[in-house]
N, C-alpha and C. Protein backbone atom coordinates (compact mmCIF):
# COMPACT_ATOMS: atom_id res chain seq x y z
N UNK A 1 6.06 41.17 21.06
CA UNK A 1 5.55 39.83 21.13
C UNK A 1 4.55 39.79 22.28
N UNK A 2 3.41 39.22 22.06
CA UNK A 2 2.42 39.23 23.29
C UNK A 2 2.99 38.12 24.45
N UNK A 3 2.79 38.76 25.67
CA UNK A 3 3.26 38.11 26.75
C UNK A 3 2.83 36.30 26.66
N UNK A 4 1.07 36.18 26.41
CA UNK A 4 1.20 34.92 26.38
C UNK A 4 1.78 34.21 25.50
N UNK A 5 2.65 34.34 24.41
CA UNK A 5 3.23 33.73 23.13
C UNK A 5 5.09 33.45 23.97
N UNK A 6 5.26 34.63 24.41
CA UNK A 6 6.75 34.70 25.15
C UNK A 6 6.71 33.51 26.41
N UNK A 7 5.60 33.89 27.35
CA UNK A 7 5.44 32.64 28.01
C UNK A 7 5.33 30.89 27.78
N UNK A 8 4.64 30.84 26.46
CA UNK A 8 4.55 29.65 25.87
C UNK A 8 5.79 29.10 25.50
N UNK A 9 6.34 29.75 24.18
CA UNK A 9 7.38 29.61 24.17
C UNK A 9 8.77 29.29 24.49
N UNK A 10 9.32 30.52 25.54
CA UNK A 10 10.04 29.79 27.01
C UNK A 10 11.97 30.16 25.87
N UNK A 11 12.72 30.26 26.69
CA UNK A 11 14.23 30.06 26.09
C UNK A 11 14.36 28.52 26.11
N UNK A 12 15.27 28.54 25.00
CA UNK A 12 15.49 27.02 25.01
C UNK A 12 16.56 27.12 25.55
N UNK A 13 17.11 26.24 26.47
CA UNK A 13 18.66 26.22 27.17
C UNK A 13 19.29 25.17 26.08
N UNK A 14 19.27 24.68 25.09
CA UNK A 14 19.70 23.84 24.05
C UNK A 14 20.64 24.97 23.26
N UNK A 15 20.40 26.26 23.79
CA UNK A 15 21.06 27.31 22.44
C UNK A 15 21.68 28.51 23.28
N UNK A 16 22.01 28.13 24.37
CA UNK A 16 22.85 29.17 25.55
C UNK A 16 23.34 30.03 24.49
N UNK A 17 23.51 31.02 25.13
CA UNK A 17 24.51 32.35 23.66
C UNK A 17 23.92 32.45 23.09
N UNK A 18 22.50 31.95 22.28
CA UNK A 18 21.50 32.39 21.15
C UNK A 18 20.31 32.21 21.29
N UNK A 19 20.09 32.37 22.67
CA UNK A 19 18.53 32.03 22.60
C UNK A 19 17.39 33.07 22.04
N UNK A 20 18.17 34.42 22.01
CA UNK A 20 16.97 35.31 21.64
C UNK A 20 16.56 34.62 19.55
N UNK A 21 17.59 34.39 18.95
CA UNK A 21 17.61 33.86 17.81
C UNK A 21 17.08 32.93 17.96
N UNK A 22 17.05 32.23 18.28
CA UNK A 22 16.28 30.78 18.90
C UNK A 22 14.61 30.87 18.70
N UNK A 23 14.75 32.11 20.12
CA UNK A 23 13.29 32.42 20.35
C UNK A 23 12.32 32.83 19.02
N UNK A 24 13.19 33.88 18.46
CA UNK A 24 12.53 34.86 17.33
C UNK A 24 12.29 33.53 15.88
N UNK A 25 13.04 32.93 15.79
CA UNK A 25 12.77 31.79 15.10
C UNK A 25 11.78 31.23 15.40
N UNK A 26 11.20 30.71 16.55
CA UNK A 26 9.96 29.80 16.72
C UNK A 26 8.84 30.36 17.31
N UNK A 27 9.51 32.19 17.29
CA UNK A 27 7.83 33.00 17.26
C UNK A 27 7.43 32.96 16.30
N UNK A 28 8.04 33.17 14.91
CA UNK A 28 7.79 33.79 13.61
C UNK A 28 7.10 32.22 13.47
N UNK A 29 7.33 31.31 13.58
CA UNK A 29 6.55 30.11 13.25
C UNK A 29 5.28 30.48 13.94
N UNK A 30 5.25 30.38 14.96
CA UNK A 30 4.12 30.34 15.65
C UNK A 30 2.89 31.53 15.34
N UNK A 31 3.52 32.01 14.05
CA UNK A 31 2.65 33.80 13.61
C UNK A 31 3.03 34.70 13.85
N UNK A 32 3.54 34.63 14.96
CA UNK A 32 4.40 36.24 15.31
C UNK A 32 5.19 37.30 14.23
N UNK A 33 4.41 38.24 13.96
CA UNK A 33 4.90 39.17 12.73
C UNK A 33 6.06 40.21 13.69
N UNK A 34 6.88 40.73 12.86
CA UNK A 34 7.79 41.75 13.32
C UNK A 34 8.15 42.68 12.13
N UNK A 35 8.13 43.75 12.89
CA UNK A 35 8.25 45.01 12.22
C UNK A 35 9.32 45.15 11.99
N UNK A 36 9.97 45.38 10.72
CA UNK A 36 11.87 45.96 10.52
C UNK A 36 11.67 47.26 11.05
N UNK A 37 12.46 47.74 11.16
CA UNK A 37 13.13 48.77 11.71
C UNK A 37 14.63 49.13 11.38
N UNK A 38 14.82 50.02 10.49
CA UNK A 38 16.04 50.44 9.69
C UNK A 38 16.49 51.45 10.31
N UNK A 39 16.99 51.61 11.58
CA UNK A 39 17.48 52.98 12.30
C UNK A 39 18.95 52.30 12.71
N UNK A 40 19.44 54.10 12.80
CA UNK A 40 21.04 53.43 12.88
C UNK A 40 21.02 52.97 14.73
N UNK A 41 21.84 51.98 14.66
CA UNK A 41 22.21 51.79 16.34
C UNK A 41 23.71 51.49 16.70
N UNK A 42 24.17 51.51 17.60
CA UNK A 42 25.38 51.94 18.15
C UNK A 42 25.37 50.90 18.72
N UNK A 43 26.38 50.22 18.52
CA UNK A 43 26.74 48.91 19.91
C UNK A 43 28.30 48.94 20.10
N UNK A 44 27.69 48.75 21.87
CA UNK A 44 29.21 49.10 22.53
C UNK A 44 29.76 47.24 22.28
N UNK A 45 30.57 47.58 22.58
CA UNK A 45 31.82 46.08 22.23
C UNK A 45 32.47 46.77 23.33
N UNK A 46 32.82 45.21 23.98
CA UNK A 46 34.16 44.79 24.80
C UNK A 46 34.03 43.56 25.22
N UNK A 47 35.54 42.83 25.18
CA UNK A 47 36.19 41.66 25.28
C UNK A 47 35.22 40.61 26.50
N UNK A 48 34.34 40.77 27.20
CA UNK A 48 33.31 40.10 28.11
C UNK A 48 31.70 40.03 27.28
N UNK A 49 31.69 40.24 26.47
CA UNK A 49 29.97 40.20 26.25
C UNK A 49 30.06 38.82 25.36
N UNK A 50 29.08 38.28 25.47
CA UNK A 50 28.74 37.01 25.22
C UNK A 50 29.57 36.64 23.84
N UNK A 51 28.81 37.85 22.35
CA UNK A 51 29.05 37.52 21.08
C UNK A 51 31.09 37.84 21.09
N UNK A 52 31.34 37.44 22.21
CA UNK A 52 33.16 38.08 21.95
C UNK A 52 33.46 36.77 22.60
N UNK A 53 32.74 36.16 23.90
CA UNK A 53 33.20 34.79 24.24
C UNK A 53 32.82 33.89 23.95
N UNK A 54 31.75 33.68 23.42
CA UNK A 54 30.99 32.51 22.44
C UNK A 54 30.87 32.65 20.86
N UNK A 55 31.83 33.29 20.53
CA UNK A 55 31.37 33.45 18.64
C UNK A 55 31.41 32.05 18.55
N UNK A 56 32.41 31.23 18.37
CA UNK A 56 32.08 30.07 18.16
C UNK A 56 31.04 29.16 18.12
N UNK A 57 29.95 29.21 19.31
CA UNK A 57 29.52 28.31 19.90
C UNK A 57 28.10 28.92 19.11
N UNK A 58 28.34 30.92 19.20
CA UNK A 58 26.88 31.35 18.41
C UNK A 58 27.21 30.94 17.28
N UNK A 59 27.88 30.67 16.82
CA UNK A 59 28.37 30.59 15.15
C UNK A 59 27.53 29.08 14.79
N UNK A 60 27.79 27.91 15.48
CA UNK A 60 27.20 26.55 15.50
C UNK A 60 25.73 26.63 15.49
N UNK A 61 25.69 27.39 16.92
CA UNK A 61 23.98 27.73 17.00
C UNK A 61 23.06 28.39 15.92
N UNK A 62 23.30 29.41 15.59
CA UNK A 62 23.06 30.24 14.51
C UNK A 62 22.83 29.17 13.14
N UNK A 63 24.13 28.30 12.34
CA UNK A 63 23.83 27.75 11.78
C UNK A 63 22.36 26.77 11.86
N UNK A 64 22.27 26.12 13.15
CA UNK A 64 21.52 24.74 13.37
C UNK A 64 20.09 25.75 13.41
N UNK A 65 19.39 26.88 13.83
CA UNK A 65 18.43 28.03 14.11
C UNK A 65 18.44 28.06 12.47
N UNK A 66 18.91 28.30 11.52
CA UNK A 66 18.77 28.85 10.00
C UNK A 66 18.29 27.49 9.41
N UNK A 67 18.82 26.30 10.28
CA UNK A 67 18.51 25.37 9.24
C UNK A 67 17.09 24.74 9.36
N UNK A 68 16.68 25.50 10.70
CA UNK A 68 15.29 24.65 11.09
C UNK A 68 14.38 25.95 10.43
N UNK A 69 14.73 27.09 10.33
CA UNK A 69 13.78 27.58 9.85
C UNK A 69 13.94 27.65 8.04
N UNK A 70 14.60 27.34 7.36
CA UNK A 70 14.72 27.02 6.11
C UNK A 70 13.73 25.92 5.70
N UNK A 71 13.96 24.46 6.68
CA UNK A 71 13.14 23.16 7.22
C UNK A 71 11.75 23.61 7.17
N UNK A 72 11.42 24.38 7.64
CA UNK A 72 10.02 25.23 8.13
C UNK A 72 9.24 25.60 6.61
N UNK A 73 10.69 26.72 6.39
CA UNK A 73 9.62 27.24 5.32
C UNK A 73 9.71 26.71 3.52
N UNK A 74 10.80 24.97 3.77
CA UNK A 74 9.85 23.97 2.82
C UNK A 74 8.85 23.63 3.22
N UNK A 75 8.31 23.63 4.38
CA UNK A 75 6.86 22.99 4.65
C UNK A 75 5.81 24.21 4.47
N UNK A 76 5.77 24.83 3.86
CA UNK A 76 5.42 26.02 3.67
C UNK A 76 5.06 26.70 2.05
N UNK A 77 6.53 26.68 1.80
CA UNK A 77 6.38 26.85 0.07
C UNK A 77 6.98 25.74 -0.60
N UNK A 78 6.70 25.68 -1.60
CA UNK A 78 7.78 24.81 -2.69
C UNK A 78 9.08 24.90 -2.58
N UNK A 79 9.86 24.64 -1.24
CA UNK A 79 11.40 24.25 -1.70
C UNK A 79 11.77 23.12 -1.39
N UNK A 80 12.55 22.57 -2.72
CA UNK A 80 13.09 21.38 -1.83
C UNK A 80 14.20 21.06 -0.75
N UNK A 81 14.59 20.36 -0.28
CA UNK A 81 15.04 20.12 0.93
C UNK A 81 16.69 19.85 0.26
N UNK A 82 17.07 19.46 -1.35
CA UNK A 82 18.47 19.96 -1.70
C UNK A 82 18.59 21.04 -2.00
N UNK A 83 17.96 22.02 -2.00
CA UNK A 83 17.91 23.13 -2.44
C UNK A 83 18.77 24.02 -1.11
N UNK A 84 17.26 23.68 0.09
CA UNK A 84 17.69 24.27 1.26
C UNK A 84 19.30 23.84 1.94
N UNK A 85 20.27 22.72 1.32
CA UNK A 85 20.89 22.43 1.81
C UNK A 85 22.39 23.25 0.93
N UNK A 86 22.19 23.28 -0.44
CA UNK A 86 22.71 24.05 -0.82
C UNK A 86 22.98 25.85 0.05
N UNK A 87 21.86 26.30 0.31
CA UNK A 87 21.63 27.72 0.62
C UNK A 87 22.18 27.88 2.48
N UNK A 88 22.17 26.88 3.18
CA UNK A 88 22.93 26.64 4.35
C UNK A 88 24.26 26.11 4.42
N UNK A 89 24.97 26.19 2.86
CA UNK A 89 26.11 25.67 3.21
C UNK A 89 26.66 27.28 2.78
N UNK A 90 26.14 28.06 2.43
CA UNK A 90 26.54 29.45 2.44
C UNK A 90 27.34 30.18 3.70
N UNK A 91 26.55 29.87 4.35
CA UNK A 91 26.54 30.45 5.82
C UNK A 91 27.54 29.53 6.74
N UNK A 92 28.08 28.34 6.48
CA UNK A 92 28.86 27.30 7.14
C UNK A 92 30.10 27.59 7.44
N UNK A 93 30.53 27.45 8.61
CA UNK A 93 31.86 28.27 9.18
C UNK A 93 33.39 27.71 7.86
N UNK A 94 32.93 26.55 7.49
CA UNK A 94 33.85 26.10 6.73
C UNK A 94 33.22 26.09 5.23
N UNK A 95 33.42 26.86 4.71
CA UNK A 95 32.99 27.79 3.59
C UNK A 95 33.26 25.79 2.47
N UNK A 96 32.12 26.04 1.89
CA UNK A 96 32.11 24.83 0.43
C UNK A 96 31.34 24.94 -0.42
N UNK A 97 32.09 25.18 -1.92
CA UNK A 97 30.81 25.84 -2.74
C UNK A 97 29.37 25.57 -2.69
N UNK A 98 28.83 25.81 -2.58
CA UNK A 98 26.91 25.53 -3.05
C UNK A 98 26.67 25.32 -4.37
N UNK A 99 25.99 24.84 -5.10
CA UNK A 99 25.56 24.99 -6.20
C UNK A 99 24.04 26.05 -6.22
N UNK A 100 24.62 27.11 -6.86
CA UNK A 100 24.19 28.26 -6.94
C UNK A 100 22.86 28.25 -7.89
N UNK A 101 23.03 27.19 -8.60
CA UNK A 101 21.50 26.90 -9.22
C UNK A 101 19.81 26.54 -8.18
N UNK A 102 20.65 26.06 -7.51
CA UNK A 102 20.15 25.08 -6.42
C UNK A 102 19.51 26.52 -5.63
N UNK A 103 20.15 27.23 -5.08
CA UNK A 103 20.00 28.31 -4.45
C UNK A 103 19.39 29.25 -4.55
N UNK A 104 19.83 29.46 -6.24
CA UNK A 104 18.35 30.34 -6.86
C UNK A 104 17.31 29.89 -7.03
N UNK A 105 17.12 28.40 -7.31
CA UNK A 105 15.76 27.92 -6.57
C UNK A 105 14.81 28.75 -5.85
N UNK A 106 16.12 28.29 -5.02
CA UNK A 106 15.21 28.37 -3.34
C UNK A 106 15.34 29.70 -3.12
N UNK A 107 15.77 30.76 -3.47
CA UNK A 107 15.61 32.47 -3.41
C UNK A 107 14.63 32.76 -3.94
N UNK A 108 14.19 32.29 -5.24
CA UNK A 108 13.30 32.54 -6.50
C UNK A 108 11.99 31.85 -5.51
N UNK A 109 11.62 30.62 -4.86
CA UNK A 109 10.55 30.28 -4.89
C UNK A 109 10.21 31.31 -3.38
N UNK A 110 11.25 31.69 -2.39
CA UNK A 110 11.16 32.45 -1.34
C UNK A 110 10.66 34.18 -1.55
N UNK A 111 11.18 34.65 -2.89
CA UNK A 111 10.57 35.71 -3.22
C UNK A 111 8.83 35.64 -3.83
N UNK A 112 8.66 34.42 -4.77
CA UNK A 112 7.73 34.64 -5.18
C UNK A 112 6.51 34.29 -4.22
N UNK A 113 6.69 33.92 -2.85
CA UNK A 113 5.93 33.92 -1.83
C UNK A 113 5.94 34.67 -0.84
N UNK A 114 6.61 36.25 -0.99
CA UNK A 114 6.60 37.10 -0.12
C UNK A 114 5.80 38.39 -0.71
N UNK A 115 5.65 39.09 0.07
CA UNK A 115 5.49 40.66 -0.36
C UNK A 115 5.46 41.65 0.45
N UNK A 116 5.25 42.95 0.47
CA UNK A 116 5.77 44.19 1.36
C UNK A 116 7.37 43.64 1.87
N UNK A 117 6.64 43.99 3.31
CA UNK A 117 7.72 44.17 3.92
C UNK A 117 8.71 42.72 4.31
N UNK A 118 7.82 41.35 4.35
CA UNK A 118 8.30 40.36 4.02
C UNK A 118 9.62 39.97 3.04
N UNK A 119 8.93 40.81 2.36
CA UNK A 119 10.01 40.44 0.54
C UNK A 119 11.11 41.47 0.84
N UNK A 120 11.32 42.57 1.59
CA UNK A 120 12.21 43.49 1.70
C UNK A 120 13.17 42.84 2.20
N UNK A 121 12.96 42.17 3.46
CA UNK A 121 13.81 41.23 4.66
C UNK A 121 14.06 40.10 3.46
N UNK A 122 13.65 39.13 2.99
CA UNK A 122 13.81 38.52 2.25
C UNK A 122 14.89 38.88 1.18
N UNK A 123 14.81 39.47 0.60
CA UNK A 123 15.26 40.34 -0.45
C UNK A 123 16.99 40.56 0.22
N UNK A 124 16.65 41.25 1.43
CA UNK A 124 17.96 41.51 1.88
C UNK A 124 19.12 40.40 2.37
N UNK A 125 18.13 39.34 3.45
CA UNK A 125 18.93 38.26 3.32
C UNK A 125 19.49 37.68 2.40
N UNK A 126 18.94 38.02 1.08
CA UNK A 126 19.50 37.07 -0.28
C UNK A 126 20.78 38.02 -0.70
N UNK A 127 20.47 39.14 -0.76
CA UNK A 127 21.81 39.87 -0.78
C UNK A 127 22.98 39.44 0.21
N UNK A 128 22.94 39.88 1.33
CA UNK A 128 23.76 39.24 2.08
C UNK A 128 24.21 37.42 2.17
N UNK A 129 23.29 36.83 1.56
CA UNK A 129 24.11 35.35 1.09
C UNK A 129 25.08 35.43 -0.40
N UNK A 130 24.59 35.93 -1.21
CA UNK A 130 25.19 36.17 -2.49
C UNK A 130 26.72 36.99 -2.44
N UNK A 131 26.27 38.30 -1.39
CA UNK A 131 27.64 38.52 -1.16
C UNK A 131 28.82 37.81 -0.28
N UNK A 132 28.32 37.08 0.46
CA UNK A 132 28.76 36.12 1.70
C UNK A 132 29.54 35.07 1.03
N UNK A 133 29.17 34.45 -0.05
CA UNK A 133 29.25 33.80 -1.13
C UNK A 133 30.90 33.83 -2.10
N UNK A 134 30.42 35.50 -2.52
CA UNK A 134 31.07 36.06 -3.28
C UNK A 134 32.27 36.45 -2.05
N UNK A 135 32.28 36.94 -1.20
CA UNK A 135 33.75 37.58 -0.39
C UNK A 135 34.64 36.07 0.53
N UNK A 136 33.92 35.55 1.30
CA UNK A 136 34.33 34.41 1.61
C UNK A 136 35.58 33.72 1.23
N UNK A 137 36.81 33.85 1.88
CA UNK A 137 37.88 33.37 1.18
C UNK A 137 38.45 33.35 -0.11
N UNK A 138 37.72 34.75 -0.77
CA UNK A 138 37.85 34.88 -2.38
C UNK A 138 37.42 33.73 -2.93
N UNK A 139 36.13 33.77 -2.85
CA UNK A 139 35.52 32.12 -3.54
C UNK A 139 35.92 32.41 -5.28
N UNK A 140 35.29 33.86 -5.06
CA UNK A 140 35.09 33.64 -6.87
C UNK A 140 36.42 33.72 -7.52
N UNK A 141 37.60 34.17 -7.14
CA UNK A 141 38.77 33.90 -7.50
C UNK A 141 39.26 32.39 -7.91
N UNK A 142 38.85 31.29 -6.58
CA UNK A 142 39.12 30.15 -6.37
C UNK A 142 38.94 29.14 -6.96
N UNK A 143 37.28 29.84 -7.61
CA UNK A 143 36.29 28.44 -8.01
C UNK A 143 36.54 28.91 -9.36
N UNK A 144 36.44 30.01 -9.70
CA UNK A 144 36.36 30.71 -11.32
C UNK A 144 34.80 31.06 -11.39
N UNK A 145 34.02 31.02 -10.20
CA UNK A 145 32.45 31.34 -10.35
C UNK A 145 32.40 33.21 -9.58
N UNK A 146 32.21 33.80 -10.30
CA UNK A 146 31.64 35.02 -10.37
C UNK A 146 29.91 35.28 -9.97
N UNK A 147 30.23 35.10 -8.13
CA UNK A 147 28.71 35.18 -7.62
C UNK A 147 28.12 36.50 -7.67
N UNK A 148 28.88 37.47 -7.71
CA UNK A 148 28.64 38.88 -7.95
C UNK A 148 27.59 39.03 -9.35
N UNK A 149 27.69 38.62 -10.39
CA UNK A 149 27.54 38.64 -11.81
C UNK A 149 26.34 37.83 -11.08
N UNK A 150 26.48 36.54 -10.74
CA UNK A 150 25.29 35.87 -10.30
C UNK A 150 24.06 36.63 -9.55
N UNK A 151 24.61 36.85 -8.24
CA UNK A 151 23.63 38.06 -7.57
C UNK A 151 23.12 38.90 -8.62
N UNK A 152 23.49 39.65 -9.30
CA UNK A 152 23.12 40.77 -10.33
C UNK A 152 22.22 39.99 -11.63
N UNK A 153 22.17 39.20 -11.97
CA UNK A 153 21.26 37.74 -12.86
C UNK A 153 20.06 38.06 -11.87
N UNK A 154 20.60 37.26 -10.66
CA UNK A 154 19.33 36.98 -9.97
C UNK A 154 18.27 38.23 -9.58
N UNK A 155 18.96 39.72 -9.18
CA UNK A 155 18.15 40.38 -9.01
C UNK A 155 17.61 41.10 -10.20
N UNK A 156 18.28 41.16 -11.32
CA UNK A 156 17.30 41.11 -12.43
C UNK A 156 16.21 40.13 -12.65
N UNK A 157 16.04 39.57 -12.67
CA UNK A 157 15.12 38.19 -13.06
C UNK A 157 14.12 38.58 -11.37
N UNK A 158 14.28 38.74 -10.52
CA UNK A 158 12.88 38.83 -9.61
C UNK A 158 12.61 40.17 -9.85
N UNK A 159 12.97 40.94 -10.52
CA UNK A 159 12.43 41.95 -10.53
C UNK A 159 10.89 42.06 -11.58
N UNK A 160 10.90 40.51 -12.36
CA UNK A 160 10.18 40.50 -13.63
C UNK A 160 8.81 40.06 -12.49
């Protein structure tokens, strides 16, 4: 990130425990491109580091950071704003179905406005909601909805 963009920017103290998420959220608005990087990494764990004494609090944060940039990128592409609300209740510490129509929406209109390496990250986050979806308190047991089968619909169909 170029120094003057990091300077502008600034941590928000509104998101203690998540500000780098915070930050990277309202670079990528501001243009800031980032490179993936798929290398394995090693992280040490123990009972003092932030994500072990604040899961909670990152857990809140994290949500409210996903929802402004979801917010964002209806102003951006064609999604609507029930759509986006469906696709953030995925991720909600207190798990409640989504309507999965709703969702593929908003996956479908998020793919068809990406490409390269955009659509890869893209691509992957949608995996990881679909499965998030699908494992979550045995949803698909619960509800009788088979998000797995769903995921597998959906990534057929963007593949066209």
């Amino acid at each position: 990130m170029k120094t003057a963009l990091a300077k502008q920017l600034r941590y928000n103290s509104a998101f203690e425990n998540a500000e780098e998420y915070d930050l990277w959220e309202r670079a990528t608005r501001a243009g800031w491109q980032m490179t993936m990087y798929r290398g394995v990494v090693t992280l040490r764990q123990h009972s003092n580091q932030i994500s072990s004494r604040a899961a909670t609090q990152q857990q809140v944060l994290s949500q409210k950071i996903r929802q402004h940039a979801w917010q964002h990128l209806a102003t951006v592409i064609a999604i609507q704003p029930a759509w986006i609300d469906e696709v953030i209740k995925i991720r909600e510490p207190i798990f409640s179905l989504p309507n999965m129509d709703s969702v593929d929406l908003a996956f479908t209109a998020l793919l068809q406005t990406t490409q390269g390496e955009a659509r890869t990250i893209a691509f992957d986050y949608i995996t990881q909601s679909y499965l998030r979806a699908a494992v979550v308190m045995r949803v698909w047991l619960l509800s009788g909805v088979d998000y797995i089968k769903i995921w597998q619909q959906f990534c057929l169909r963007s593949q066209n």
